[in-house]
C-alpha atoms as a PDB file:
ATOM      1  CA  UNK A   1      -6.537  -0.789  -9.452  1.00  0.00           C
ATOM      2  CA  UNK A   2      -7.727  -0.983 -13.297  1.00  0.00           C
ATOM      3  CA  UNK A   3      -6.364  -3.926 -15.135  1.00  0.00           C
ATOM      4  CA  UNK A   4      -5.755  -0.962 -18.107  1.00  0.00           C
ATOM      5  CA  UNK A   5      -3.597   1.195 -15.476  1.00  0.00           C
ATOM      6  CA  UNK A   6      -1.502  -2.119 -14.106  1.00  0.00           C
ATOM      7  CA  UNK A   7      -0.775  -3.001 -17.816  1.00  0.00           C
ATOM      8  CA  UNK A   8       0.272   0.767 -18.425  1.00  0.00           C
ATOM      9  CA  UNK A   9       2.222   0.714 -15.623  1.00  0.00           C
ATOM     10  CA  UNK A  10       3.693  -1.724 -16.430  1.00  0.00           C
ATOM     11  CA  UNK A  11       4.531  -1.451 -20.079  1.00  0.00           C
ATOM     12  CA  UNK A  12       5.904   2.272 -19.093  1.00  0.00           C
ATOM     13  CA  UNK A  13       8.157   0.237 -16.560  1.00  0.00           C
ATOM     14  CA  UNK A  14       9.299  -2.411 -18.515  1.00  0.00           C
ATOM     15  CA  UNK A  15      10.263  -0.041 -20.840  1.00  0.00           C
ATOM     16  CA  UNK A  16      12.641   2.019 -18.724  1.00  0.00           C
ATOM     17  CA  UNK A  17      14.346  -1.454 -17.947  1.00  0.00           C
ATOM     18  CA  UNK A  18      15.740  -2.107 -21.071  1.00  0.00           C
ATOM     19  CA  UNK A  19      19.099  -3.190 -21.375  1.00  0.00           C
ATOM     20  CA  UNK A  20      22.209  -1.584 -23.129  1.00  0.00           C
ATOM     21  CA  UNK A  21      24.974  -3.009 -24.714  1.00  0.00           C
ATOM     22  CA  UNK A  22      28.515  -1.102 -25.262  1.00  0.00           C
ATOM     23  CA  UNK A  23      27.330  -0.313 -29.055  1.00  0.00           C
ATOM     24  CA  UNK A  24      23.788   1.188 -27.562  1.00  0.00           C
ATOM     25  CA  UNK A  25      20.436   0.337 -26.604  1.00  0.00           C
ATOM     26  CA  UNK A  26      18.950  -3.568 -27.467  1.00  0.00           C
ATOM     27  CA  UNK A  27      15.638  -2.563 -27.606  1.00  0.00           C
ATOM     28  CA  UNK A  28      13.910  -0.401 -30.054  1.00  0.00           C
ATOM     29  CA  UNK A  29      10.777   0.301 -27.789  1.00  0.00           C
ATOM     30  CA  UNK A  30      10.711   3.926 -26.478  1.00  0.00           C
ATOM     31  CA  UNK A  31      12.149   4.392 -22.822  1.00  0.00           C
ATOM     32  CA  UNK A  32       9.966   5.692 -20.066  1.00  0.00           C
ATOM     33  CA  UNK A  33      11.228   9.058 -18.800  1.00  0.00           C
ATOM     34  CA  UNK A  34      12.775   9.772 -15.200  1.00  0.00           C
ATOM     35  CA  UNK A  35       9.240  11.342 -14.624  1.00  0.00           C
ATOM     36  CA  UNK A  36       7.428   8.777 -15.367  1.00  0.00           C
ATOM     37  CA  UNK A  37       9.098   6.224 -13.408  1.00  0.00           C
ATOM     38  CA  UNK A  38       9.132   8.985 -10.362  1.00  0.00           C
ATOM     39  CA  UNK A  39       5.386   9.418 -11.030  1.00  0.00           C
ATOM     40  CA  UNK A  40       4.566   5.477 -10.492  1.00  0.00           C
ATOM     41  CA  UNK A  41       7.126   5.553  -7.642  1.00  0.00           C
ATOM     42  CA  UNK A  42       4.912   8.233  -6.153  1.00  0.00           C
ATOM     43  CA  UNK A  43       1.619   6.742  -6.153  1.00  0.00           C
ATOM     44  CA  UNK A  44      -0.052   6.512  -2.712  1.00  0.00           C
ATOM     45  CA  UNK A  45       0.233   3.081  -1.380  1.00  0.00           C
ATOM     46  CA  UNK A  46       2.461   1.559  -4.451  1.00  0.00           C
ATOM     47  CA  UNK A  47       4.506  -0.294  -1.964  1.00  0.00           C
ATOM     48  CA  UNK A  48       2.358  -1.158   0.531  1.00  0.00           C
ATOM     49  CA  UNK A  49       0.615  -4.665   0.751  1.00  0.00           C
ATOM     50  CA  UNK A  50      -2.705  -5.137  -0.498  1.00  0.00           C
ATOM     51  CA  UNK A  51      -5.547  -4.660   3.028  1.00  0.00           C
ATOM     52  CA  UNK A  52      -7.481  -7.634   1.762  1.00  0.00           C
ATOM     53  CA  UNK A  53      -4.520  -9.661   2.220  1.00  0.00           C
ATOM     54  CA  UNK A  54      -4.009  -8.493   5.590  1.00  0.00           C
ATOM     55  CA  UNK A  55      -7.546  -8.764   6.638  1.00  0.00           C
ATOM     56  CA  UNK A  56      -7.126 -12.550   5.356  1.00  0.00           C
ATOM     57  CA  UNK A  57      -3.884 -12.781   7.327  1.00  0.00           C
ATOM     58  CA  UNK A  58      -5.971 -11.845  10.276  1.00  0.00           C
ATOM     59  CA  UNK A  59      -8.312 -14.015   9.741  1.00  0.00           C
ATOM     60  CA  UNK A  60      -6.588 -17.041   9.495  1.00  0.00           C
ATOM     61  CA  UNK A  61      -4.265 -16.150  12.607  1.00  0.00           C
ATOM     62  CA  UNK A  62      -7.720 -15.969  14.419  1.00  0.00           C
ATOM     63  CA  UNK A  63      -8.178 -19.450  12.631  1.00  0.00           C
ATOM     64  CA  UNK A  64     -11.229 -18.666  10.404  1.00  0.00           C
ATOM     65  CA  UNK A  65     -12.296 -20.420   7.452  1.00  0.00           C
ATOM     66  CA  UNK A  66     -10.722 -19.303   4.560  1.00  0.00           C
ATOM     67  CA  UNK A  67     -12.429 -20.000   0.846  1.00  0.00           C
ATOM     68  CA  UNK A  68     -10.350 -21.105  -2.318  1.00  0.00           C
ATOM     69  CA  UNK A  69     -11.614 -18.139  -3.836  1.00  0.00           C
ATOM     70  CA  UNK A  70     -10.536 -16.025  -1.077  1.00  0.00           C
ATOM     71  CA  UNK A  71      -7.281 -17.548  -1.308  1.00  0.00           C
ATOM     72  CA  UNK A  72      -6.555 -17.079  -4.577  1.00  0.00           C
ATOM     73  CA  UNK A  73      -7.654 -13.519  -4.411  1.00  0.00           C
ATOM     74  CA  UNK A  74      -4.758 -13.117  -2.505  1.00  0.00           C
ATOM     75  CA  UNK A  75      -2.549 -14.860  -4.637  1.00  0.00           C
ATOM     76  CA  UNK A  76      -3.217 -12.120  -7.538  1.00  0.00           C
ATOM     77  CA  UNK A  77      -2.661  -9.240  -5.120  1.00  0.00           C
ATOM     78  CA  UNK A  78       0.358 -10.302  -4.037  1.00  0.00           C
ATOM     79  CA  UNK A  79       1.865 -11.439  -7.371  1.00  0.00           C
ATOM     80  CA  UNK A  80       0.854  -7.894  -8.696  1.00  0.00           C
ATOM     81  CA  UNK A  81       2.561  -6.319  -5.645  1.00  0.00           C
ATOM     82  CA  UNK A  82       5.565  -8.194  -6.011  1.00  0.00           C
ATOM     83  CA  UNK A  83       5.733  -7.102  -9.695  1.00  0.00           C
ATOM     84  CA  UNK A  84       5.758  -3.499  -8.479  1.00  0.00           C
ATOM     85  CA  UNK A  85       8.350  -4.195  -6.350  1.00  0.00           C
ATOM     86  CA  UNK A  86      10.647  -6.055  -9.245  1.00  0.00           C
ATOM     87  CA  UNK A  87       9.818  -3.542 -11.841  1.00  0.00           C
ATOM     88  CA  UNK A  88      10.897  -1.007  -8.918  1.00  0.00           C
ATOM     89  CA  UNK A  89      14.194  -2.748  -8.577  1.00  0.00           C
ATOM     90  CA  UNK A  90      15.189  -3.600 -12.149  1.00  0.00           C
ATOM     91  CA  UNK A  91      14.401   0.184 -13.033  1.00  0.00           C
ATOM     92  CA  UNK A  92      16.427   1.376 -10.011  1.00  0.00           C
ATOM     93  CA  UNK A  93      19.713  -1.067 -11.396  1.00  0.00           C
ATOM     94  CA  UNK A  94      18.958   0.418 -14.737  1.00  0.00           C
ATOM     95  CA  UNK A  95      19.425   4.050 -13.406  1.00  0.00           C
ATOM     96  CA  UNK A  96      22.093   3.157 -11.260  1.00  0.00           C
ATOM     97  CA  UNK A  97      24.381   1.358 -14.126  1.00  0.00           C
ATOM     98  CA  UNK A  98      23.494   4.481 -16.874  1.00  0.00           C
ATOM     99  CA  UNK A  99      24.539   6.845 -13.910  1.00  0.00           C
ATOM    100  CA  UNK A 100      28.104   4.251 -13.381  1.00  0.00           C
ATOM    101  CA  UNK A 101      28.237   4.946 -17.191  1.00  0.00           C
ATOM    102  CA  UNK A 102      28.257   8.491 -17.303  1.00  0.00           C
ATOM    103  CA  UNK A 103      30.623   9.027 -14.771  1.00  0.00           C
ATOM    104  CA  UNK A 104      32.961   5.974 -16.634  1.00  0.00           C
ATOM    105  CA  UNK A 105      33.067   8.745 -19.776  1.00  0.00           C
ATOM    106  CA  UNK A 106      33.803  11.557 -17.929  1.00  0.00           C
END
């Protein structure tokens, strides 16, 4: 994945995760629609874990040698994956508490 589409992503994310207070909205920046955040949800293979850092699983089960650089390859894919998943979550609690508020005015 582009590092331009991960920072979109994310920035269209982040900004459907803003926080409300009673008086309205903290942040200024422009929310992400429902769309959008079902459109990233969508992607093939957003939530699955990156096949280089199962093949390196593998390989060190089978007790290869496994390079630094290797390593830390790994490290980025699975930071950026666990991103995903917390941008996933935080938007999903944001959802959830503006659907709690709706039915709270009703």
């Amino acid at each position: 994945m582009a590092l331009s589409s991960i920072s979109s992503s994310l920035a269209k994310s982040a900004q459907a995760v803003t926080r409300s207070s009673p008086s309205g909205p903290t942040n200024t920046a422009p929310k992400a629609t429902f769309a959008d955040v079902k459109a990233n949800l969508e992607r093939p293979n957003a939530f699955e874990v990156p096949k280089s850092v199962l093949t390196l699983q593998n390989r060190m089960a089978a007790g290869a040698e496994i390079s630094p650089r290797e390593l830390f390859s790994a490290q980025i894919s699975m930071q950026r994956f666990g991103l995903r998943v917390e941008l996933v979550s935080k938007s999903v609690e944001s959802v959830t508490s503006s659907l709690k508020r709706l039915q709270q005015q009703q």
